[in-house]
PDB file of N, CA and C in Angstrom:
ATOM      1  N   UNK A   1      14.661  -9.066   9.865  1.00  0.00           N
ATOM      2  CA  UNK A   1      15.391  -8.826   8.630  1.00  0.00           C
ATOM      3  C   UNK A   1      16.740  -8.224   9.013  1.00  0.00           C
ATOM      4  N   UNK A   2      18.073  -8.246   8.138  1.00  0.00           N
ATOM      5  CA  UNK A   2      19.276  -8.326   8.606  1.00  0.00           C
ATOM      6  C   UNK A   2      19.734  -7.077   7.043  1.00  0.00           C
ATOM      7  N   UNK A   3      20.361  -6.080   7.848  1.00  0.00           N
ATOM      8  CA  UNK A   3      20.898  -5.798   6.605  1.00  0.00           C
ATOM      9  C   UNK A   3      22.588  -5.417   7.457  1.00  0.00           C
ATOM     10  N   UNK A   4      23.567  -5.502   5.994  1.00  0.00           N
ATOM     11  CA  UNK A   4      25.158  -5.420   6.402  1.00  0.00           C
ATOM     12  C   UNK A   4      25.389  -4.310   6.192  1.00  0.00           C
ATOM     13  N   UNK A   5      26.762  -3.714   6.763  1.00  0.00           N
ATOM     14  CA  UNK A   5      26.747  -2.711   7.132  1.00  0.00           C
ATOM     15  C   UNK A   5      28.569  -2.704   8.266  1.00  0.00           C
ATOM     16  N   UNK A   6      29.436  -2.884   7.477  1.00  0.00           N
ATOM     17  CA  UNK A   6      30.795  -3.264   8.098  1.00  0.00           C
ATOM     18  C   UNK A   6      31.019  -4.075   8.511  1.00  0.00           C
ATOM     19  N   UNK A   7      31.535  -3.990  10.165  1.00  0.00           N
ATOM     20  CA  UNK A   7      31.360  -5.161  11.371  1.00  0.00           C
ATOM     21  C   UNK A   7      30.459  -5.105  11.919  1.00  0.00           C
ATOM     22  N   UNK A   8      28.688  -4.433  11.554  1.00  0.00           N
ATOM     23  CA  UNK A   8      27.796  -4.279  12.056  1.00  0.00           C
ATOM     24  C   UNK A   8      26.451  -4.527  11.667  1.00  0.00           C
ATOM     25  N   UNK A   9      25.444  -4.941  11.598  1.00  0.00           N
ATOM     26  CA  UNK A   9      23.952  -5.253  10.902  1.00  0.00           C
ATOM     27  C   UNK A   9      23.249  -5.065  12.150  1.00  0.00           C
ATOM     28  N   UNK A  10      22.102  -4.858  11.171  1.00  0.00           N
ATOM     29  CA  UNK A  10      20.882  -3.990  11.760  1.00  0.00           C
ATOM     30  C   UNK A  10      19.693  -5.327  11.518  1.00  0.00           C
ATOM     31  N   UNK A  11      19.185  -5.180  13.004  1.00  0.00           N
ATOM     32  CA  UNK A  11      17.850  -6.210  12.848  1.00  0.00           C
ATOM     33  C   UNK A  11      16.868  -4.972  12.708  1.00  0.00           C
ATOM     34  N   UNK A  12      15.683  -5.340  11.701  1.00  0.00           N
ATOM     35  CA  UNK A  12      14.572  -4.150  11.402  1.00  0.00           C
ATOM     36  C   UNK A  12      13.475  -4.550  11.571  1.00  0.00           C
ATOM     37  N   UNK A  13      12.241  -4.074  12.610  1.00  0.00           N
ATOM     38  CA  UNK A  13      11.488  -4.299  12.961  1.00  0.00           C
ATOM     39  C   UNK A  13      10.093  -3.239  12.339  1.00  0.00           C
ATOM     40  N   UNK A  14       9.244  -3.506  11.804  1.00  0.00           N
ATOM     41  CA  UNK A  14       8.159  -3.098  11.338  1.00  0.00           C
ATOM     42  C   UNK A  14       7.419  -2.271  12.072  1.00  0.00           C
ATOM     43  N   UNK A  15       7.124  -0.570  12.383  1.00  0.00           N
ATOM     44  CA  UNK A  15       5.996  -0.418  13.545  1.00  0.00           C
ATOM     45  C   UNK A  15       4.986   0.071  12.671  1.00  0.00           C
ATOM     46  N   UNK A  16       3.608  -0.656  13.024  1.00  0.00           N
ATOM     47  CA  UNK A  16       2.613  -0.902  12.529  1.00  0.00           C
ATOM     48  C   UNK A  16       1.617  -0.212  13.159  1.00  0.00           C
ATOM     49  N   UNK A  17       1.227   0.491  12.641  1.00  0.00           N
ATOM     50  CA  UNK A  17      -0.073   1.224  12.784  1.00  0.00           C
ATOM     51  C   UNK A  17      -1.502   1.127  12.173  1.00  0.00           C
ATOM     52  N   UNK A  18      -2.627   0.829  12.897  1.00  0.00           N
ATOM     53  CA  UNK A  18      -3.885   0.498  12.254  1.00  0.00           C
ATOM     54  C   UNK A  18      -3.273  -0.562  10.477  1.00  0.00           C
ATOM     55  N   UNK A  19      -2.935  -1.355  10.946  1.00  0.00           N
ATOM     56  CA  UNK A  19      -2.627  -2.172   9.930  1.00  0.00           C
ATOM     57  C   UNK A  19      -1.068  -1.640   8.873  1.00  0.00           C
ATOM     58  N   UNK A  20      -1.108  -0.773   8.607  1.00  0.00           N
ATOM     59  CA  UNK A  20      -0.066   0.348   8.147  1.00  0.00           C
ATOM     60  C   UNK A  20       1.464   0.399   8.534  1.00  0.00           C
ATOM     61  N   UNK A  21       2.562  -0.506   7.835  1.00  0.00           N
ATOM     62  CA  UNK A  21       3.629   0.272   8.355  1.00  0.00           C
ATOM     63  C   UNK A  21       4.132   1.458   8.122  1.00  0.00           C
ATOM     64  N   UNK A  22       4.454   1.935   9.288  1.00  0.00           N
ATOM     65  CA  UNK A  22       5.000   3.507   9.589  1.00  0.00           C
ATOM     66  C   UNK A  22       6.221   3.682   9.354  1.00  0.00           C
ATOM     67  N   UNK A  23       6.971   2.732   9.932  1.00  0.00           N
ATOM     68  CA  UNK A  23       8.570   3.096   9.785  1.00  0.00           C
ATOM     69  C   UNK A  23       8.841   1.592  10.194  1.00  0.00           C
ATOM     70  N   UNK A  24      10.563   1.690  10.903  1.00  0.00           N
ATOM     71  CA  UNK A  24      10.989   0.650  11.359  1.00  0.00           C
ATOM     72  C   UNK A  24      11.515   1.036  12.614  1.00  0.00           C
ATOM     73  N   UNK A  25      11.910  -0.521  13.142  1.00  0.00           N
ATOM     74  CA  UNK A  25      12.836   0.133  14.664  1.00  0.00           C
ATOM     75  C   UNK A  25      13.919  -0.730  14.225  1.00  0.00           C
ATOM     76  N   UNK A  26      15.391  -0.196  14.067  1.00  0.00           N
ATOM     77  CA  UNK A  26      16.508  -0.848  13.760  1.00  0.00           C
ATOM     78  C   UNK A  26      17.488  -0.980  15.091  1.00  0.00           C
ATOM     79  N   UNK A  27      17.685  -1.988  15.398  1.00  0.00           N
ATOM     80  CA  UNK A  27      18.564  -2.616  16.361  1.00  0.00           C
ATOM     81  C   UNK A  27      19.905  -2.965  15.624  1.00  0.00           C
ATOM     82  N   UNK A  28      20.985  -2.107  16.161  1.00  0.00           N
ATOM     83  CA  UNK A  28      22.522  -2.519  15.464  1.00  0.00           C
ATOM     84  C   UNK A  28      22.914  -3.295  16.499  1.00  0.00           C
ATOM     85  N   UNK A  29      23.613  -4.772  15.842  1.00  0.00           N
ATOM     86  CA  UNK A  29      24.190  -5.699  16.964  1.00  0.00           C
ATOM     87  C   UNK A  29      25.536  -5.899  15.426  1.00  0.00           C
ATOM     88  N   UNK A  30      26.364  -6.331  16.591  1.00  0.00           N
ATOM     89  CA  UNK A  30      27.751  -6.693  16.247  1.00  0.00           C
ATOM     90  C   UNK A  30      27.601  -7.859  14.910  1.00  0.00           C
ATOM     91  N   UNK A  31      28.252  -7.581  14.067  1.00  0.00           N
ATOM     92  CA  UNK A  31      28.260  -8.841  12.474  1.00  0.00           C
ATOM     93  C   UNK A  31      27.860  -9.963  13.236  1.00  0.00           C
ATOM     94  N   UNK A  32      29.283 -10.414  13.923  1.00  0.00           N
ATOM     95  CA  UNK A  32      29.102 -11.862  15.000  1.00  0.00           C
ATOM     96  C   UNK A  32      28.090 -12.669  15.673  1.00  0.00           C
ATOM     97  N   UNK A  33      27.698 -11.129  16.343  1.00  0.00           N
ATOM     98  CA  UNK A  33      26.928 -11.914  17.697  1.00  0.00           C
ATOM     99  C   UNK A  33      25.239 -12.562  16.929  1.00  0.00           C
ATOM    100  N   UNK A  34      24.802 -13.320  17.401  1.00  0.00           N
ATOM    101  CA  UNK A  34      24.002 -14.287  16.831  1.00  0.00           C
ATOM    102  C   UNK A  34      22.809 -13.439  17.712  1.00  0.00           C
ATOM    103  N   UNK A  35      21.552 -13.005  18.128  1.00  0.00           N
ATOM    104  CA  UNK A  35      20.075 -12.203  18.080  1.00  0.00           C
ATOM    105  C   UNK A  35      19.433 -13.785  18.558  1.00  0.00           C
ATOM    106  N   UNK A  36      19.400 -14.211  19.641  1.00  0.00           N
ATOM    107  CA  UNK A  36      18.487 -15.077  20.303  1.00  0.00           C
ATOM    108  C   UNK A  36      16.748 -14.719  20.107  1.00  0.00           C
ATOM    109  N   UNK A  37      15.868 -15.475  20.141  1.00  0.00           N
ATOM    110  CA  UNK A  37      14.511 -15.953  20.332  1.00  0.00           C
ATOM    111  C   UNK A  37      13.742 -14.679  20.998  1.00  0.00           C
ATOM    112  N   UNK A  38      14.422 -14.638  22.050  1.00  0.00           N
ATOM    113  CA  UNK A  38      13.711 -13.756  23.617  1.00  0.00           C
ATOM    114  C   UNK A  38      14.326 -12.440  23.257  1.00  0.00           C
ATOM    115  N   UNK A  39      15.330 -12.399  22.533  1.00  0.00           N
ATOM    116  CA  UNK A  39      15.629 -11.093  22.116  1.00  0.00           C
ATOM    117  C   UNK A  39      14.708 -10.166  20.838  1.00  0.00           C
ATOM    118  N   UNK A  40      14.606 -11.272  19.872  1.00  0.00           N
ATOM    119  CA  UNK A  40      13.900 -10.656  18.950  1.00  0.00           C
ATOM    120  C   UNK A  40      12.336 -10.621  18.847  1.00  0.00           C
ATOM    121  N   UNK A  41      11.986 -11.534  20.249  1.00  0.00           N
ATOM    122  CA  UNK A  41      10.792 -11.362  20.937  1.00  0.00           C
ATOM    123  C   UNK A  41      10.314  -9.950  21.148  1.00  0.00           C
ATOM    124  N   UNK A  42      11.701  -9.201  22.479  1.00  0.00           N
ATOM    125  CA  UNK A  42      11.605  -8.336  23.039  1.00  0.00           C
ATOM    126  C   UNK A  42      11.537  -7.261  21.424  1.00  0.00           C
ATOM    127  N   UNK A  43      12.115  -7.045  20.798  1.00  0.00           N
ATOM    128  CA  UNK A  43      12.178  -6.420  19.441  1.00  0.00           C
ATOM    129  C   UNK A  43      10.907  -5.848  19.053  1.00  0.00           C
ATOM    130  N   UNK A  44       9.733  -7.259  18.772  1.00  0.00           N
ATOM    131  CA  UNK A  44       9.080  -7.055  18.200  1.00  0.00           C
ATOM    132  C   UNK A  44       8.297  -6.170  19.293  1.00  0.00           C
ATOM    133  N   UNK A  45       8.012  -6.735  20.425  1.00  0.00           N
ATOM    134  CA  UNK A  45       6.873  -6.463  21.614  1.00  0.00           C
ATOM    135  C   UNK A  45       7.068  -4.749  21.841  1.00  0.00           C
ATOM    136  N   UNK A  46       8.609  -4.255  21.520  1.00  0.00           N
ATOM    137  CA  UNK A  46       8.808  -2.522  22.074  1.00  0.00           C
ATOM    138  C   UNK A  46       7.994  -2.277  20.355  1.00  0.00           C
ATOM    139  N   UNK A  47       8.822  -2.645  19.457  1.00  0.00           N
ATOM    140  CA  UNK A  47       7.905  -2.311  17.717  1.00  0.00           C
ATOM    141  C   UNK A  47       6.772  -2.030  18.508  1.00  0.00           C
ATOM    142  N   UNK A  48       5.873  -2.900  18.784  1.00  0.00           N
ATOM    143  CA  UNK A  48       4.453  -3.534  18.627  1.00  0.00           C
ATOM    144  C   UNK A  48       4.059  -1.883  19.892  1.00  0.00           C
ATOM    145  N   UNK A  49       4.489  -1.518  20.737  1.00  0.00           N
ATOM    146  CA  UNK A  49       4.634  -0.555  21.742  1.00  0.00           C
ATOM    147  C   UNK A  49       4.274   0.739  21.290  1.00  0.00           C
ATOM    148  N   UNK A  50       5.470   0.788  20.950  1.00  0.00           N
ATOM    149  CA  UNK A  50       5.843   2.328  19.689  1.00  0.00           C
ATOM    150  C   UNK A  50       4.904   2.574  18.863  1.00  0.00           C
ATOM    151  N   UNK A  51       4.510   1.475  18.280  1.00  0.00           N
ATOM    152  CA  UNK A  51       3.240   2.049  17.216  1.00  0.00           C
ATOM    153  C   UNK A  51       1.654   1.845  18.320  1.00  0.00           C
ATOM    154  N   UNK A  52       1.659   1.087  18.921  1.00  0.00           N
ATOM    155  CA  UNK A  52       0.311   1.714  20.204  1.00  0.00           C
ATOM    156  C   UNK A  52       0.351   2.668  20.877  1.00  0.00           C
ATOM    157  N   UNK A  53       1.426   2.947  21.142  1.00  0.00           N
ATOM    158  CA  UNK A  53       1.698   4.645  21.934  1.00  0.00           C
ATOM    159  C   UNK A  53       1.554   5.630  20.790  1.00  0.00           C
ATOM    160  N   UNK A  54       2.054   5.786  19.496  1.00  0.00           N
ATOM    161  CA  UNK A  54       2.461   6.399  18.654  1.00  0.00           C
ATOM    162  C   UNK A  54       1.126   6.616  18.325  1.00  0.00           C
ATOM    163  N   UNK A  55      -0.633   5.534  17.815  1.00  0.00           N
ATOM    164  CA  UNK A  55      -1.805   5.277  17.945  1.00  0.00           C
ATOM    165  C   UNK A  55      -2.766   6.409  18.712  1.00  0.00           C
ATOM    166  N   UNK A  56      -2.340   6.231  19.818  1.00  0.00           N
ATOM    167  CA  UNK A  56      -2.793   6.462  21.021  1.00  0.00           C
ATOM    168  C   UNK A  56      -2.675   8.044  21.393  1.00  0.00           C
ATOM    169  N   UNK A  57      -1.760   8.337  20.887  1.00  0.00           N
ATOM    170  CA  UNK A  57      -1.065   9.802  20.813  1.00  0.00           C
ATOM    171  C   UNK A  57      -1.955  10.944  19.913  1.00  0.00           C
ATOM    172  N   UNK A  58      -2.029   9.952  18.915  1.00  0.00           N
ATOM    173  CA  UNK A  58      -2.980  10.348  17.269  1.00  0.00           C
ATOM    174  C   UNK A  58      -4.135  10.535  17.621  1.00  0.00           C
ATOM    175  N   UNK A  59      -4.630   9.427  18.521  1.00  0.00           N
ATOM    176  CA  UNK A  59      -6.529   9.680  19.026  1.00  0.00           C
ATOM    177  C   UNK A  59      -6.619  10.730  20.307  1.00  0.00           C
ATOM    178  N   UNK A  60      -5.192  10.928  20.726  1.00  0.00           N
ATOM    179  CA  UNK A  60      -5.940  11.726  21.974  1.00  0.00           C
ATOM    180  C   UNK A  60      -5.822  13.295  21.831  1.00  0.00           C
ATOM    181  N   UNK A  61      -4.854  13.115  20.193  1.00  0.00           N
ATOM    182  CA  UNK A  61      -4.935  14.906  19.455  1.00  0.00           C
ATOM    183  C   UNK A  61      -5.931  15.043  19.399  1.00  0.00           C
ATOM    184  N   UNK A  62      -6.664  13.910  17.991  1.00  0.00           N
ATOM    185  CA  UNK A  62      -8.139  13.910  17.819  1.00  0.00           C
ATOM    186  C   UNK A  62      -9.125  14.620  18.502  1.00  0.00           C
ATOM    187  N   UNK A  63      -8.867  13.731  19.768  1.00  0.00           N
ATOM    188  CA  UNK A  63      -9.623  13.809  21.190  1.00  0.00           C
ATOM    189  C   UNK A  63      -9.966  15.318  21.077  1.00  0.00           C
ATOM    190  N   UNK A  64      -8.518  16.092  21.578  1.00  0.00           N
ATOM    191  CA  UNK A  64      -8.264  17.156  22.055  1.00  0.00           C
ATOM    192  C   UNK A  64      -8.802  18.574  20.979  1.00  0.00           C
ATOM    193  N   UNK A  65      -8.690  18.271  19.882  1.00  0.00           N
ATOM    194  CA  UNK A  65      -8.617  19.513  18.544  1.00  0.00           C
ATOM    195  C   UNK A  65     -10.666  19.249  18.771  1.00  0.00           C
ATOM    196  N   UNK A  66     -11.216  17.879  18.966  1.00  0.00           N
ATOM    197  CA  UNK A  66     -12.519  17.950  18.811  1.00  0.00           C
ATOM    198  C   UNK A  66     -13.277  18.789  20.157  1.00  0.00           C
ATOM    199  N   UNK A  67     -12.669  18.686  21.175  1.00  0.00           N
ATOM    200  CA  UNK A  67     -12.894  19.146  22.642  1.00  0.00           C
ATOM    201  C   UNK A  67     -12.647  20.785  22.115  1.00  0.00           C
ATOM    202  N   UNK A  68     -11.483  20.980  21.702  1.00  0.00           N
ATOM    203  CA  UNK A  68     -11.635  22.463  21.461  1.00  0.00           C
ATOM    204  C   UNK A  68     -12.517  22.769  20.585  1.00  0.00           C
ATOM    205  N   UNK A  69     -12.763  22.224  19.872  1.00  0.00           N
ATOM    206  CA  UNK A  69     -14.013  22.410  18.629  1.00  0.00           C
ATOM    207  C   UNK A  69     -15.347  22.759  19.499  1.00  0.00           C
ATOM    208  N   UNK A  70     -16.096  21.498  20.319  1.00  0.00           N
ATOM    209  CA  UNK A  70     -17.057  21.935  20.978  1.00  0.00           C
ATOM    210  C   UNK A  70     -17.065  22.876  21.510  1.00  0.00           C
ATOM    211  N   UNK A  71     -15.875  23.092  22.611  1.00  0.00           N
ATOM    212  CA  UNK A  71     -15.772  24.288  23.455  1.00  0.00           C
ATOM    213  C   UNK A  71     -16.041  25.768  22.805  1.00  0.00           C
ATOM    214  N   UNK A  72     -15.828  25.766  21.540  1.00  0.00           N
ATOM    215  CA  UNK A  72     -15.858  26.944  21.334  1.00  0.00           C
ATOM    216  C   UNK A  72     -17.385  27.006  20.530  1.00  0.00           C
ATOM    217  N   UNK A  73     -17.696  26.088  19.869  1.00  0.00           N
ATOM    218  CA  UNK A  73     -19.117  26.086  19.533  1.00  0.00           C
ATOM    219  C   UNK A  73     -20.016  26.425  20.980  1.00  0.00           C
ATOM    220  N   UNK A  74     -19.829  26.314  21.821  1.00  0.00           N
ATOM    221  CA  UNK A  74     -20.461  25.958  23.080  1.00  0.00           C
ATOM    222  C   UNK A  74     -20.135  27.917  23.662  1.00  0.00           C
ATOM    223  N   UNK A  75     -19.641  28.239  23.228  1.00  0.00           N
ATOM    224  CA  UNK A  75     -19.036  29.754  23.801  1.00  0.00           C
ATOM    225  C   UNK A  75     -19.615  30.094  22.698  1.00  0.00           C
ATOM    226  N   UNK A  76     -19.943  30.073  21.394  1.00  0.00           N
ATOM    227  CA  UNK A  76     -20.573  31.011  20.417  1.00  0.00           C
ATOM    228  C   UNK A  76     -22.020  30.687  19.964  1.00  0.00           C
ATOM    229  N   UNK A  77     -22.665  29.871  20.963  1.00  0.00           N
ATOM    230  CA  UNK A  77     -23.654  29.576  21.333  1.00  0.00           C
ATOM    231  C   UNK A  77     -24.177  30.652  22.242  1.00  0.00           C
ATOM    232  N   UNK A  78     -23.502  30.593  23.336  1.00  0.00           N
ATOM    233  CA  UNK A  78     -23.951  30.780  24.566  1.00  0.00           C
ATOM    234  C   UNK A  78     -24.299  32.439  24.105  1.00  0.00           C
ATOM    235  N   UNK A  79     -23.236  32.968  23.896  1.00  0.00           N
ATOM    236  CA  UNK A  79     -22.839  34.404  23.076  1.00  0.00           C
ATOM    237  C   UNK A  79     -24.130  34.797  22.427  1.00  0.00           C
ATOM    238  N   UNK A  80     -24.569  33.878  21.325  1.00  0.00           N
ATOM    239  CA  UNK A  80     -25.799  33.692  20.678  1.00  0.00           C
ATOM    240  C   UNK A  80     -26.889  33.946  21.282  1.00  0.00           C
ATOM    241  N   UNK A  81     -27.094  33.527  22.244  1.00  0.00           N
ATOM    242  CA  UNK A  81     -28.397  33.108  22.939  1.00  0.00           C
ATOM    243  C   UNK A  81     -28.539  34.384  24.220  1.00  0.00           C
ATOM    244  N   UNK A  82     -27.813  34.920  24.078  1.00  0.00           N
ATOM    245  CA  UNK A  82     -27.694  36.071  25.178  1.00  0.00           C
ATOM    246  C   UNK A  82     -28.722  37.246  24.524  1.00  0.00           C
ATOM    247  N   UNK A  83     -29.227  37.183  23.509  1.00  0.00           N
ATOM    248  CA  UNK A  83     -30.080  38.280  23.168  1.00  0.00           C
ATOM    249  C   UNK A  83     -31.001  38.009  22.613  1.00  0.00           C
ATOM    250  N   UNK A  84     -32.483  38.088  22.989  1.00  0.00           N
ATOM    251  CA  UNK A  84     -33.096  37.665  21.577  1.00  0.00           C
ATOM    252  C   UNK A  84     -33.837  38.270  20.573  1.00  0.00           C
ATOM    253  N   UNK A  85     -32.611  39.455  20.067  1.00  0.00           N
ATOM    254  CA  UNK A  85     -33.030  40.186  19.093  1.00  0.00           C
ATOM    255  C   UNK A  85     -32.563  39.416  17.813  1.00  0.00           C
ATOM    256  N   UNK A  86     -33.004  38.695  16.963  1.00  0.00           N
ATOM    257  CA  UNK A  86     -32.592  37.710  15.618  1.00  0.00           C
ATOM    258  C   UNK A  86     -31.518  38.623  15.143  1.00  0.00           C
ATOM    259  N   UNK A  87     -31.641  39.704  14.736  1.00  0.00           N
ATOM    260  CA  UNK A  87     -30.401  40.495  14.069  1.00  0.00           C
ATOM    261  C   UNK A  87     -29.373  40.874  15.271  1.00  0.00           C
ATOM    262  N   UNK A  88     -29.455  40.688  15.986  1.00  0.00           N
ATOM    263  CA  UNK A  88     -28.283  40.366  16.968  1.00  0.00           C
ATOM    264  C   UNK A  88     -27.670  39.309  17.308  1.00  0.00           C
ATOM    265  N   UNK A  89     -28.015  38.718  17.110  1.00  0.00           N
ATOM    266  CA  UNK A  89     -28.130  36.923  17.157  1.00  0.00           C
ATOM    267  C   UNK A  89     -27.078  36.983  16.022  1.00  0.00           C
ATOM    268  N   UNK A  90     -27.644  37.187  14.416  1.00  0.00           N
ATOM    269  CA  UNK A  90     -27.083  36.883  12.992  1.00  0.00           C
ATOM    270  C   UNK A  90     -25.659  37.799  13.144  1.00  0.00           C
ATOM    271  N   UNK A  91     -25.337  39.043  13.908  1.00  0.00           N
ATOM    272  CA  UNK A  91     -24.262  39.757  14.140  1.00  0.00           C
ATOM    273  C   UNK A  91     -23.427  39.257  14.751  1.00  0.00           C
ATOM    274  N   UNK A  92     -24.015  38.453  15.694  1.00  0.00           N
ATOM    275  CA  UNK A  92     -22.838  38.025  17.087  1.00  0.00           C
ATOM    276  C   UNK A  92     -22.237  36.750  16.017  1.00  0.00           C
ATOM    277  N   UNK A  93     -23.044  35.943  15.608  1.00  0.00           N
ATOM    278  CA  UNK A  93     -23.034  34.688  15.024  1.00  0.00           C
ATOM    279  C   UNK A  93     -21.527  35.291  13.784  1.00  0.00           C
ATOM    280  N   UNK A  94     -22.077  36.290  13.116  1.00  0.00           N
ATOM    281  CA  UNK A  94     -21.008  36.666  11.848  1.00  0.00           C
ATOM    282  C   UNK A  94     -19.594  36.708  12.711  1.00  0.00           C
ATOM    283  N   UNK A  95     -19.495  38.234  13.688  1.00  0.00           N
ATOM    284  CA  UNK A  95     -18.871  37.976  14.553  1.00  0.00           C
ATOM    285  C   UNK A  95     -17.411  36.796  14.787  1.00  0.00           C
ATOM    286  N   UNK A  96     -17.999  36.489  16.019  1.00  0.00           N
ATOM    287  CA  UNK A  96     -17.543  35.184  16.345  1.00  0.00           C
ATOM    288  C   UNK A  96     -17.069  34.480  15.334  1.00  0.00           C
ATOM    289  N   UNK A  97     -17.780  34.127  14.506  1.00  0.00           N
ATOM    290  CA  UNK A  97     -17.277  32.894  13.347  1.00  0.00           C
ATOM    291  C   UNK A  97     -16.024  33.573  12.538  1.00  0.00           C
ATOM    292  N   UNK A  98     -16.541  34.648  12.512  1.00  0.00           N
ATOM    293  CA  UNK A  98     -14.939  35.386  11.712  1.00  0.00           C
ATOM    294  C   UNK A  98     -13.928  35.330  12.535  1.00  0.00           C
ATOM    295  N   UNK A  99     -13.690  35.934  13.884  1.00  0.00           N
ATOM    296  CA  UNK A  99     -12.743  35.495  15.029  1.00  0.00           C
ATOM    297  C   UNK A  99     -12.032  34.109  14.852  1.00  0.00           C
ATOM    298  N   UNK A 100     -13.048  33.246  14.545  1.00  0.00           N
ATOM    299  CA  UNK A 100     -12.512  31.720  15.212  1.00  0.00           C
ATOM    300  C   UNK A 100     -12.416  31.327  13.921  1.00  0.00           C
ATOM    301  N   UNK A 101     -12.436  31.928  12.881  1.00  0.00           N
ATOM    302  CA  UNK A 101     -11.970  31.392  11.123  1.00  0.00           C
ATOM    303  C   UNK A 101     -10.889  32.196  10.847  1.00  0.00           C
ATOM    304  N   UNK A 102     -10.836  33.558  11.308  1.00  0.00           N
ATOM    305  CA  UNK A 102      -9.355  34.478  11.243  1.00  0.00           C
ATOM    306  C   UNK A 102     -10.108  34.944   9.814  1.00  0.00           C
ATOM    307  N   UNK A 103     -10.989  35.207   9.279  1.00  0.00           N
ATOM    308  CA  UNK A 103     -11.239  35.603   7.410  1.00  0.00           C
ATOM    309  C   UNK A 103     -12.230  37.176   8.448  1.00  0.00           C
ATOM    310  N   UNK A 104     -11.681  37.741   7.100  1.00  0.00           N
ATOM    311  CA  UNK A 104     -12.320  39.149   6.997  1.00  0.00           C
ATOM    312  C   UNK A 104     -13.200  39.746   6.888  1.00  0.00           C
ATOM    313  N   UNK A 105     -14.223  38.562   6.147  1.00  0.00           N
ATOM    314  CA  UNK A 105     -15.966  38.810   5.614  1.00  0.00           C
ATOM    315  C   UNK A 105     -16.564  37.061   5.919  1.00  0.00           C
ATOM    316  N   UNK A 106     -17.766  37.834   6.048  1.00  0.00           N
ATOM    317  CA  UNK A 106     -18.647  36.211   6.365  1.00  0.00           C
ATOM    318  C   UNK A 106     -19.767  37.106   5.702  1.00  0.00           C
ATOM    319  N   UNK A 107     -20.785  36.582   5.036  1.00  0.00           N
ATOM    320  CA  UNK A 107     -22.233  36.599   4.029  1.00  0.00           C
ATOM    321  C   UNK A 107     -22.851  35.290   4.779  1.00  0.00           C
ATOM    322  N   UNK A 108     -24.401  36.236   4.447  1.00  0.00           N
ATOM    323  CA  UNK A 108     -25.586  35.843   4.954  1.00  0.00           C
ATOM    324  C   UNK A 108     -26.044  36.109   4.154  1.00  0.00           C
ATOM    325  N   UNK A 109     -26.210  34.888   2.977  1.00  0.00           N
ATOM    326  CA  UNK A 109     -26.889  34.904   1.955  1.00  0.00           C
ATOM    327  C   UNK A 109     -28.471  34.665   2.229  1.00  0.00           C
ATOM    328  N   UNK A 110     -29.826  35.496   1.870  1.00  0.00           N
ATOM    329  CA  UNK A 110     -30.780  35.481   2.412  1.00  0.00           C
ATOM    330  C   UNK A 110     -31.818  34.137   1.616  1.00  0.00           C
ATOM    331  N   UNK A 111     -32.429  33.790   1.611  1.00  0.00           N
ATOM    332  CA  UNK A 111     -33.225  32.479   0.930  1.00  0.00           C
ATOM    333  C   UNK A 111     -35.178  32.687   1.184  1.00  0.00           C
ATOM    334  N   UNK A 112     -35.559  33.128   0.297  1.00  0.00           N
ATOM    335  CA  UNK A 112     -37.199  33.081   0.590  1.00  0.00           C
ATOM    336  C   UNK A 112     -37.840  31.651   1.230  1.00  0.00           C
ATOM    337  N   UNK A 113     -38.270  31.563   2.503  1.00  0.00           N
ATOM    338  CA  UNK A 113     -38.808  30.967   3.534  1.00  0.00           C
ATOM    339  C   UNK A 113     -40.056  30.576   2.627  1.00  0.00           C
ATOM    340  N   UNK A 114     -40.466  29.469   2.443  1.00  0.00           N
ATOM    341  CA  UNK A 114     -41.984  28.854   1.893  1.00  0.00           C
ATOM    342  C   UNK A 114     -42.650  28.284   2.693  1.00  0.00           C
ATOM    343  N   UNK A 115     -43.792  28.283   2.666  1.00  0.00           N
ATOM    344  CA  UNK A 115     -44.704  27.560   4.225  1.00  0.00           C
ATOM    345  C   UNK A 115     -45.055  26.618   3.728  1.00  0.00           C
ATOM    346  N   UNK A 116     -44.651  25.152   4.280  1.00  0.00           N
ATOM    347  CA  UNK A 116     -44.924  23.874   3.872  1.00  0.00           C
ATOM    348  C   UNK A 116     -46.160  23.882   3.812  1.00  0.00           C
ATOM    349  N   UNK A 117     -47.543  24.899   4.044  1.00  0.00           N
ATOM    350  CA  UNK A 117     -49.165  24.830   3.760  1.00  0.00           C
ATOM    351  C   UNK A 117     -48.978  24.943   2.409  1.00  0.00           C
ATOM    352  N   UNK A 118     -48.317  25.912   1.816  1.00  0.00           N
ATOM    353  CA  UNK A 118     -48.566  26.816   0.477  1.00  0.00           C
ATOM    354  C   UNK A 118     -48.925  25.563  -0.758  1.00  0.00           C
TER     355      UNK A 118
END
């Protein structure tokens, strides 16, 4: 696509993400000069680039925010399991979870236990 713009136009290229366009990639070439085959080849193929890198970037945050997620489940586990007094356990557990939520209060709302015999 061609838009004007003085002695100058812009070829605009689509970068596409999971089906989705994101933006564009605009190439300014001279009013004149005529944008060959192999050129607007190359156009599309860096587009087509930009949004797989751009992709790729997105899943390996993902990646990364979920890795820290475990990691720290995996440390307030471990923390957990270091005592096995239950009300030490439910302390460390409050604890921790407040640390890694940044909030001021955590509740342990209690629930009467029924014995699937009863």
């Amino acid at each position: 696509e061609t838009n004007s713009n003085a002695d100058r136009r812009s070829i605009t290229v689509p970068i596409i993400i999971r089906g989705q366009t994101v933006g564009e990639l605009a190439v300014l070439i001279p009013r004149q000069e005529h944008i060959k085959a192999d050129q607007m080849d190359l156009i599309h193929a860096v587009a087509d680039r930009v949004g797989i890198f751009a992709e790729n970037a997105r899943l390996f945050d993902e990646t990364s925010r979920r890795a820290e997620r475990e990691h720290l489940v995996s440390d307030i586990t471990a923390k957990i399991r270091s005592t096995n007094d239950p009300r030490e356990m439910l302390d460390t557990a409050i604890k921790e979870l407040r640390e890694a939520l940044n909030v001021s209060r955590i509740e342990v709302v209690p629930q009467k236990v029924t014995s699937p015999d009863k």
